[in-house]
Protein backbone atom coordinates (compact mmCIF):
# COMPACT_ATOMS: atom_id res chain seq x y z
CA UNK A 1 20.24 -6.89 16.76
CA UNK A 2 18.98 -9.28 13.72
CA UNK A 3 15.31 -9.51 13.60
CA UNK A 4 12.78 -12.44 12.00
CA UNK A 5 11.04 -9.41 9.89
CA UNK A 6 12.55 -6.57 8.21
CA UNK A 7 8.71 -5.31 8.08
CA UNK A 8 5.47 -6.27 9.98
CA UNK A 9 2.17 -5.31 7.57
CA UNK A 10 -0.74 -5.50 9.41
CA UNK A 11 -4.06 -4.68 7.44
CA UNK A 12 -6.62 -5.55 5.40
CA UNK A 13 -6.58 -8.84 2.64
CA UNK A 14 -8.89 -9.63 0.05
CA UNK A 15 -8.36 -10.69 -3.71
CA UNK A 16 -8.80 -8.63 -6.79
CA UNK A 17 -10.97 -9.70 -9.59
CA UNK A 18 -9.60 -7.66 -12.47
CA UNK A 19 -11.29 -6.54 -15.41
CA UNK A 20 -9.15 -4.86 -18.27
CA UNK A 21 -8.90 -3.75 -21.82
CA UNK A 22 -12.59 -1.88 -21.52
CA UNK A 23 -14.13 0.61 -23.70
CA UNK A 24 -15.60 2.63 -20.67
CA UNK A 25 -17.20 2.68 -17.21
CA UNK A 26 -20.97 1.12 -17.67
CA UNK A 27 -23.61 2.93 -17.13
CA UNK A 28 -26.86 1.90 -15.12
CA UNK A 29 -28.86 -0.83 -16.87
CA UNK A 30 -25.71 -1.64 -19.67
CA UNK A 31 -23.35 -4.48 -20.13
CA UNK A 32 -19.78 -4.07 -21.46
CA UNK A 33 -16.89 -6.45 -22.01
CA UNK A 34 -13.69 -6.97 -20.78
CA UNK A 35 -10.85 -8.28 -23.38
CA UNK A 36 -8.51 -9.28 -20.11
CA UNK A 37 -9.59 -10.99 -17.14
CA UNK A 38 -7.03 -11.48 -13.94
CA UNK A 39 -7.82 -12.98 -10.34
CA UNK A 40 -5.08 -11.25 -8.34
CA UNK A 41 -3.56 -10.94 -4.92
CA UNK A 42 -5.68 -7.79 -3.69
CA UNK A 43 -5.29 -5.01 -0.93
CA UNK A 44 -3.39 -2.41 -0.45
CA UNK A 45 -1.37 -4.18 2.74
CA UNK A 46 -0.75 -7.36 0.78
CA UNK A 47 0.61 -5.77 -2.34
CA UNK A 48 3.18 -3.65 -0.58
CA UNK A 49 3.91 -6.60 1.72
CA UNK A 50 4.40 -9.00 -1.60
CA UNK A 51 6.76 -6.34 -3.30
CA UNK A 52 8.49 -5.86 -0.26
CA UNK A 53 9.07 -9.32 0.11
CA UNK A 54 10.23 -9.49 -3.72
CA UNK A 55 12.60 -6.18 -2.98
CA UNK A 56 14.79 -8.74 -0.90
CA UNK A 57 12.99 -7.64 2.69
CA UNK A 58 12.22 -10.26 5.03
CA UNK A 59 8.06 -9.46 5.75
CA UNK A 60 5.65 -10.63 8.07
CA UNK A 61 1.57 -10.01 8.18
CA UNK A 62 -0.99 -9.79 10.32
CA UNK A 63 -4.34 -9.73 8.92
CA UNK A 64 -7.94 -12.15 8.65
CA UNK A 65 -9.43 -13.98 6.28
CA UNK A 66 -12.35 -16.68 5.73
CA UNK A 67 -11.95 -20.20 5.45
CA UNK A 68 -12.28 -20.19 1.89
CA UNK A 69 -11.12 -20.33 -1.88
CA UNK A 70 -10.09 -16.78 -1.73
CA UNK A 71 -8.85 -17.04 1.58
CA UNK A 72 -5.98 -20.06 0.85
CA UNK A 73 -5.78 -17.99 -2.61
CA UNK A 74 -4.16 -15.38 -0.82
CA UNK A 75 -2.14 -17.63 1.20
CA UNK A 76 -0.74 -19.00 -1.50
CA UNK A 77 0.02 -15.53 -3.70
CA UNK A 78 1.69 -14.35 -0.11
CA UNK A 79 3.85 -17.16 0.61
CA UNK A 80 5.10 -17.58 -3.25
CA UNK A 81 6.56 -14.14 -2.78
CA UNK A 82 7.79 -15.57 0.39
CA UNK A 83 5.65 -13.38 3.01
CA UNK A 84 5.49 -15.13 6.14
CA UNK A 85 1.81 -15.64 7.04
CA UNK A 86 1.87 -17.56 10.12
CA UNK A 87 0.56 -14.53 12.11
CA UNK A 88 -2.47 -14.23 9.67
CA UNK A 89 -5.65 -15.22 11.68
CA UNK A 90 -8.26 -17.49 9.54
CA UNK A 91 -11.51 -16.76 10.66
CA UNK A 92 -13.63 -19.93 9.97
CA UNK A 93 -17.24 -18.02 10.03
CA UNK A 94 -16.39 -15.37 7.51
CA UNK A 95 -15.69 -14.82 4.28
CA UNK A 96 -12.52 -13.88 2.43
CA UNK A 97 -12.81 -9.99 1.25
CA UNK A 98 -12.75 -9.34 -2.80
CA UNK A 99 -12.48 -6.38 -4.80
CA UNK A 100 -14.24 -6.09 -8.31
CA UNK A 101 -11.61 -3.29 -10.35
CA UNK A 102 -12.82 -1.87 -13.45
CA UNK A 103 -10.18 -0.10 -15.08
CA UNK A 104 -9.80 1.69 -18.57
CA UNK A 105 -7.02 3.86 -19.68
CA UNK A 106 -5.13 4.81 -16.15
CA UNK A 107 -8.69 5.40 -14.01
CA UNK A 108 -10.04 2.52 -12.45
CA UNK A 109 -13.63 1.89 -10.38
CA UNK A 110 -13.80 -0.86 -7.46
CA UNK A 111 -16.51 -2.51 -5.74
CA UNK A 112 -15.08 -3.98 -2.29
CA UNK A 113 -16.69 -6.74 0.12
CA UNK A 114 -14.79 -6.23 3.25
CA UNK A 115 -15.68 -9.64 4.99
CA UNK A 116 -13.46 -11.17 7.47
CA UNK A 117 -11.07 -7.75 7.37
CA UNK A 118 -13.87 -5.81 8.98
CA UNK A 119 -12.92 -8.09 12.52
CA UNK A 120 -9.05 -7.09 12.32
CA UNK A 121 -8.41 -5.11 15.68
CA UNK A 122 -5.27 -4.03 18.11
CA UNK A 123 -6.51 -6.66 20.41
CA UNK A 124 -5.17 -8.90 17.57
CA UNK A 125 -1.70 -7.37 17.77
CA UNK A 126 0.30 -8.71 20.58
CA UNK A 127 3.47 -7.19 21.80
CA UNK A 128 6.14 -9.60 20.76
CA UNK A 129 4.90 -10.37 17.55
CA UNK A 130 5.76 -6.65 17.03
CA UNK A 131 9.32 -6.75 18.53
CA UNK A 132 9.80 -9.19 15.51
CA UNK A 133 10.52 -6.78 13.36
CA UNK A 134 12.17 -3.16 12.53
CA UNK A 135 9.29 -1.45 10.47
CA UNK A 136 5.92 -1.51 11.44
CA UNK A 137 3.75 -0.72 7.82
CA UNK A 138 -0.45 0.10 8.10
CA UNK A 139 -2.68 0.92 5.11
CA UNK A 140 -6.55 0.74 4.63
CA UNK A 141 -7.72 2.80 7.45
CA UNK A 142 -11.17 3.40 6.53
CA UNK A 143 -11.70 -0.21 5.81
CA UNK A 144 -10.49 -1.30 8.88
CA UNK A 145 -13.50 0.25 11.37
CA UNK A 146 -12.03 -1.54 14.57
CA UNK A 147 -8.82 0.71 14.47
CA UNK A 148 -10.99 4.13 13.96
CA UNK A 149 -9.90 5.66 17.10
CA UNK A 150 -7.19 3.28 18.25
CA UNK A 151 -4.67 3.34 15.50
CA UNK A 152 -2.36 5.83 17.53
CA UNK A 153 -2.38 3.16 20.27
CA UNK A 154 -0.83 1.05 17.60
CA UNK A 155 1.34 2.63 16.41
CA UNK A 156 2.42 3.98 19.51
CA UNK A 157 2.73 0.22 20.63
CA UNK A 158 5.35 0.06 17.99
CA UNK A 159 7.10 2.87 18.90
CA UNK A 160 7.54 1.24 22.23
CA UNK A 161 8.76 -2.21 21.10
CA UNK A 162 12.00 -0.24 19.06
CA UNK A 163 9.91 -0.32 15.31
CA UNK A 164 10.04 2.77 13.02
CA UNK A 165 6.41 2.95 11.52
CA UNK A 166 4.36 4.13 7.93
CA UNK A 167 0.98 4.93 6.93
CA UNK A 168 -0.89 4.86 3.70
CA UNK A 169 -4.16 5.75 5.37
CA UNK A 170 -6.22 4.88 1.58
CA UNK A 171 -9.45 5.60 0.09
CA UNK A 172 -12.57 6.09 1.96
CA UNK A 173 -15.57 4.67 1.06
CA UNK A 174 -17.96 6.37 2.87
CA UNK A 175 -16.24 9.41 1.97
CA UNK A 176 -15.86 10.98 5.43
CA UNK A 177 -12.32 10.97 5.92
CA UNK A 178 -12.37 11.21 9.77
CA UNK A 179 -9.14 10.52 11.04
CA UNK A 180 -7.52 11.85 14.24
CA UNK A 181 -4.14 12.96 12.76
CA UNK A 182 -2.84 15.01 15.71
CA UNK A 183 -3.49 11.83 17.71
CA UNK A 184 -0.84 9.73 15.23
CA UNK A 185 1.61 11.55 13.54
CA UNK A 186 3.78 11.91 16.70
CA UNK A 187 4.18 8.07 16.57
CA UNK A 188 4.42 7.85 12.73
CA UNK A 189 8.13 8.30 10.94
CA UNK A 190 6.53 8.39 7.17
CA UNK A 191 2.93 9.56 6.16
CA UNK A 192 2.09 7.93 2.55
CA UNK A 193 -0.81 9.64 1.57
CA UNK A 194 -1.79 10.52 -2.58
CA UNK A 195 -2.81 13.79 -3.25
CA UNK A 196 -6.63 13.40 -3.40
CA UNK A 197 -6.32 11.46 0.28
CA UNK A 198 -3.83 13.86 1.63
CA UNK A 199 -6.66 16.87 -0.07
CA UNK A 200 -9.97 14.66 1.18
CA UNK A 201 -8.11 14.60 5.31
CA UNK A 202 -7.36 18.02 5.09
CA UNK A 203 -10.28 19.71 3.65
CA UNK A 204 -8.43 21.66 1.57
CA UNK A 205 -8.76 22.16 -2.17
CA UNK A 206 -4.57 23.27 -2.42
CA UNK A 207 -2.48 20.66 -2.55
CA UNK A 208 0.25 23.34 -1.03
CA UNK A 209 -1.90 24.37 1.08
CA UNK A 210 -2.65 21.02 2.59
CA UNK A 211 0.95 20.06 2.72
CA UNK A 212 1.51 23.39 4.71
CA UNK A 213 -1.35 22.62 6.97
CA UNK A 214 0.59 19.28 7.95
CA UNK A 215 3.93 18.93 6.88
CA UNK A 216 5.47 20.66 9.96
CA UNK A 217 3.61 17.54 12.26
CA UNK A 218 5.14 14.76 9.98
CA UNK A 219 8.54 13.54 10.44
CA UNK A 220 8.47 12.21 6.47
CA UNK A 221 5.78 13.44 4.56
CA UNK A 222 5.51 11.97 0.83
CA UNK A 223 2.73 12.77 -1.32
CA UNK A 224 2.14 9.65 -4.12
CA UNK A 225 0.90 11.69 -7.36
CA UNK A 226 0.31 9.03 -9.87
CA UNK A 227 2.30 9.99 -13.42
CA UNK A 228 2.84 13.35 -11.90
CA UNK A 229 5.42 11.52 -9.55
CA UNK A 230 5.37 12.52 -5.71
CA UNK A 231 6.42 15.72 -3.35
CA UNK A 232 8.49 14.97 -0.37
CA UNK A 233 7.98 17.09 2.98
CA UNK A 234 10.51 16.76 5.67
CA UNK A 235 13.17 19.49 8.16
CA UNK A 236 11.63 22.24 6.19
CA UNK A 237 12.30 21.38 3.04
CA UNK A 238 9.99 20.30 0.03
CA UNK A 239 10.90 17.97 -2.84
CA UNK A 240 9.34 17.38 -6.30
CA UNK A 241 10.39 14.23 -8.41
CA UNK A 242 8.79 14.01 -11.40
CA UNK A 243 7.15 10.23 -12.37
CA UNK A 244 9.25 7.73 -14.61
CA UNK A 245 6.70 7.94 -17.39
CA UNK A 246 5.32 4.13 -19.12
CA UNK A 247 4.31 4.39 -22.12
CA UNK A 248 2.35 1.14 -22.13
CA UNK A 249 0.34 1.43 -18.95
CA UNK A 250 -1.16 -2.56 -18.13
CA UNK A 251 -3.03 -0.99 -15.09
CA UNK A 252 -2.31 1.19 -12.35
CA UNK A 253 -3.84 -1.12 -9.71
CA UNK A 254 -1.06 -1.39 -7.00
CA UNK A 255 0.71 1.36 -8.45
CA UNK A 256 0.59 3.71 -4.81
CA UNK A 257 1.54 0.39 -2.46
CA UNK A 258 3.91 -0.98 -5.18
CA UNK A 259 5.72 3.50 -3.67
CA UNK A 260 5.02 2.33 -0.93
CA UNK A 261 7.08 -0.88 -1.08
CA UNK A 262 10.07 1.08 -2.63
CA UNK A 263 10.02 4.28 -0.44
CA UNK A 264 9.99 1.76 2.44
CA UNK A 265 13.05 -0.67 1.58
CA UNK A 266 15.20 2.29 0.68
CA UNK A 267 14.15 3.94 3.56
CA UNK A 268 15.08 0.85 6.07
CA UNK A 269 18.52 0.08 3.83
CA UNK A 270 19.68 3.63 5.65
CA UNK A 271 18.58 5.69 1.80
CA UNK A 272 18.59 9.67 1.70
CA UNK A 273 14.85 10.42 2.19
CA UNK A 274 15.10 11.44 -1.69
CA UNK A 275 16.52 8.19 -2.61
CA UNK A 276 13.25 6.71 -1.00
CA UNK A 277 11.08 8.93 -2.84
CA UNK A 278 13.04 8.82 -5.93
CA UNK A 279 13.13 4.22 -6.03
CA UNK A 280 9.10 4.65 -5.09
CA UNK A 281 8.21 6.76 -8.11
CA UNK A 282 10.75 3.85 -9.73
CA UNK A 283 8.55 1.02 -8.05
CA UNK A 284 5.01 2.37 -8.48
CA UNK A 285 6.06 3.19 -12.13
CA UNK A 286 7.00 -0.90 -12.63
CA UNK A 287 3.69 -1.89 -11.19
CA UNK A 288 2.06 -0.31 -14.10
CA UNK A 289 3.72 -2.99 -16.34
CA UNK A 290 1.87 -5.85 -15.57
CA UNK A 291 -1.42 -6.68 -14.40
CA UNK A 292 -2.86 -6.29 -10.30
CA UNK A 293 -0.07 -4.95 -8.33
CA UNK A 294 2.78 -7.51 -7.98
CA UNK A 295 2.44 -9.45 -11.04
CA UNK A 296 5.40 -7.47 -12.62
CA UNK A 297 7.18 -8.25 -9.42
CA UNK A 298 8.11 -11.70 -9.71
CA UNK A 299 11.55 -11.60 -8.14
CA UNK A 300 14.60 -8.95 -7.88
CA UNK A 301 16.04 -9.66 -11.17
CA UNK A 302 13.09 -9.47 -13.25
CA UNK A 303 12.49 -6.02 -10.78
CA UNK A 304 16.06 -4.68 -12.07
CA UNK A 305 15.68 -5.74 -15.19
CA UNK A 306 12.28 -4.25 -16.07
CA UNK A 307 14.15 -0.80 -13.76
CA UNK A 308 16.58 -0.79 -16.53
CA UNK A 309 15.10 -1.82 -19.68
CA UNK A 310 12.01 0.49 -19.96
CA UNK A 311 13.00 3.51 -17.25
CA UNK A 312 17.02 3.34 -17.47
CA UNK A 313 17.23 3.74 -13.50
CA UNK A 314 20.73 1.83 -13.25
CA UNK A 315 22.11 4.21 -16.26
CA UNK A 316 21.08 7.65 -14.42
C-alpha cells in the first residue's frame, strides 16, 4: 500500500546559531571570538527529517513553532529539502526555539530556548495523520516535557495505525534522565541512543554493562559513538563498526541525527540491520563535512559524491 510519507518526525524545532573556528570554551566574565558564524536549521528532529528527505525518503513533520523570523526560517530550510510541513502547528503567541552551539575541535557547548516546542503534545497527534506514513521517528525527549509519561501511548498509537517506530531519546538538560523504558521499548523497533545517553538512562558507568542491562528489551538496539563508530544489539548478537574517520572535521553538530537519518532509510529500503548501522556511521561521518547538520546534505548526488570522494563507501 503506497503511503504520502515514507517517515513521520514529530519533535522539537528551533534554529541553530553556530559559532565556529574558536580557540576555547569562555570562561565566566571573558569574551572570545568566533572566525565562522552560521544560522542553521536546528534540532535534532529537523536535521534527521531534512537528511532523510535529501536520502530520497518522502518525510512529513509534526512539530510548533512561533510566528516569527526563526519560525518561517525553519519553514523555509524544511521545505528546500522538500519536508512536507503542512502538519507543523504555528503557534502565534510563542516564540520560535534557538540553540546557541559553541564548538571547538569535535566538543561543542549549547545554550537552548525551548519556546513554542515546550507546547508539542500527543493531543497534537491525530490518528490519520499517522496512518500517512510507514516509519514513525521521535527525538528530544527531555525537551519535550508534555510527552514525559505519555510517549509509550505514542508510540503505541503508531504501532496501531501499521508504522514501524525509532527513538533518539537526546540530551537532558536537567540532567535527570527519567524515562520509563519498560513502558516503551515494547512499542519501539530501533532505540538510537549515544553512549553517554544510553550510560546517563541506565545508571551505569559500563557501556557493556548498560547494553546488557537493555539489549534483551530492544528489538534494534544501536549505540551512536561519535569517531569511535556505533555497536549494534539485536537476536543476541552484538556488532561493532568502527567510524569512517574525517580528517577535516567542520563540526559535529548533527552528526548523531545525520545516523539517525542513514540507519533509518536503510532500515525502511528492507537493509540487513548491519547495513543500517554500517550507511549511519557513513551518514553521521558526512555531516561532519560541512557546517550545522544538513548543510553537507544538499541533495543525493552531492551525498554520494562526498560518500565516495573522502570515505570510498561505493569502492568497499
Amino acid at each position: 500500500m503506497n503511503k504520502k510519507y515514507d517517515v513521520m518526525v514529530i519533535g522539537e524545532l528551533n534554529v541553530d546559531l553556530i559559532l565556529n573556528q574558536i580557540l576555547g570554551f569562555p570562561q565566566i566574565g571573558e569574551e572570545i571570538i568566533a572566525d565562522n558564524m552560521a544560522l542553521a536549521l536546528g534540532s535534532s528532529s529537523a536535521i534527521c527529517a531534512s537528511n532523510l528527505s535529501s536520502l530520497g525518503l518522502k518525510v512529513g513533520f509534526i512539530g510548533k513553532l512561533g510566528n516569527d523570523l526563526f519560525g518561517k526560517f525553519t519553514i523555509q530550510e524544511l521545505q528546500q529539502k522538500g519536508v512536507d510541513t503542512a502538519l507543523i502547528i504555528i503557534e502565534p503567541n510563542e516564540k520560535t526555539g534557538a540553540t546557541i552551539a559553541l564548538n571547538y575541535k569535535e566538543q561543542r557547548s549549547m545554550i537552548t530556548y525551548q519556546g513554542a516546542m515546550l507546547n508539542l503534545g500527543i493531543e497534537d497527534i491525530k490518528t490519520e495523520n499517522l496512518k500517512l506514513a510507514k516509519h514513525l521517528h521521535f527525538s528530544s525527549y527531555f525537551l519535550q516535557p508534555k510527552f514525559h509519561d505519555k510517549l509509550d501511548g505514542l508510540f503505541k498509537m503508531a504501532k496501531s495505525a501499521g508504522l514501524t517506530t525509532s527513538l533518539d531519546i537526546q540530551w537532558d538538560p536537567m540532567d535527570k534522565w527519567e524515562i520509563h523504558l519498560e513502558k516503551i521499548l515494547p512499542f519501539l523497533d530501533i532505540f538510537m541512543p549515544n553512549e553517554t545517553e544510553l550510560l546517563k538512562i541506565t545508571g551505569q558507568t559500563d557501556l557493556k554493562q548498560a547494553i546488557d542491562l537493555i539489549k534483551d528489551k530492544c528489538n534494534l538496539l544501536v549505540v551512536k559513538r561519535g569517531n569511535k563508530g556505533s555497536i549494534l544489539s539485536y537476536g543476541g548478537k552484538i556488532i561493532e563498526k568502527g567510524a569512517f574517520i574525517n580528517a577535516q572535521v567542520v563540526d559535529s553538530i548533527g552528526a548523531g541525527d545525520s545516523f539517525n537519518a542513514g540507519f533509518i532509510s536503510k532500515y525502511l529500503s528492507g537493509g540487513k540491520p548491519e547495513e543500517c548501522q554500517e550507511f549511519g556511521n557513513l551518514t553521521g561521518a558526512i555531516s561532519t563535512t560541512d557546517s550545522g547538520g544538513t548543510a553537507a546534505f544538499m541533495d543525493l548526488g552531492r551525498i554520494k559524491r562526498i560518500a565516495e570522494e573522502k570515505f570510498n563507501y561505493f569502492n568497499h
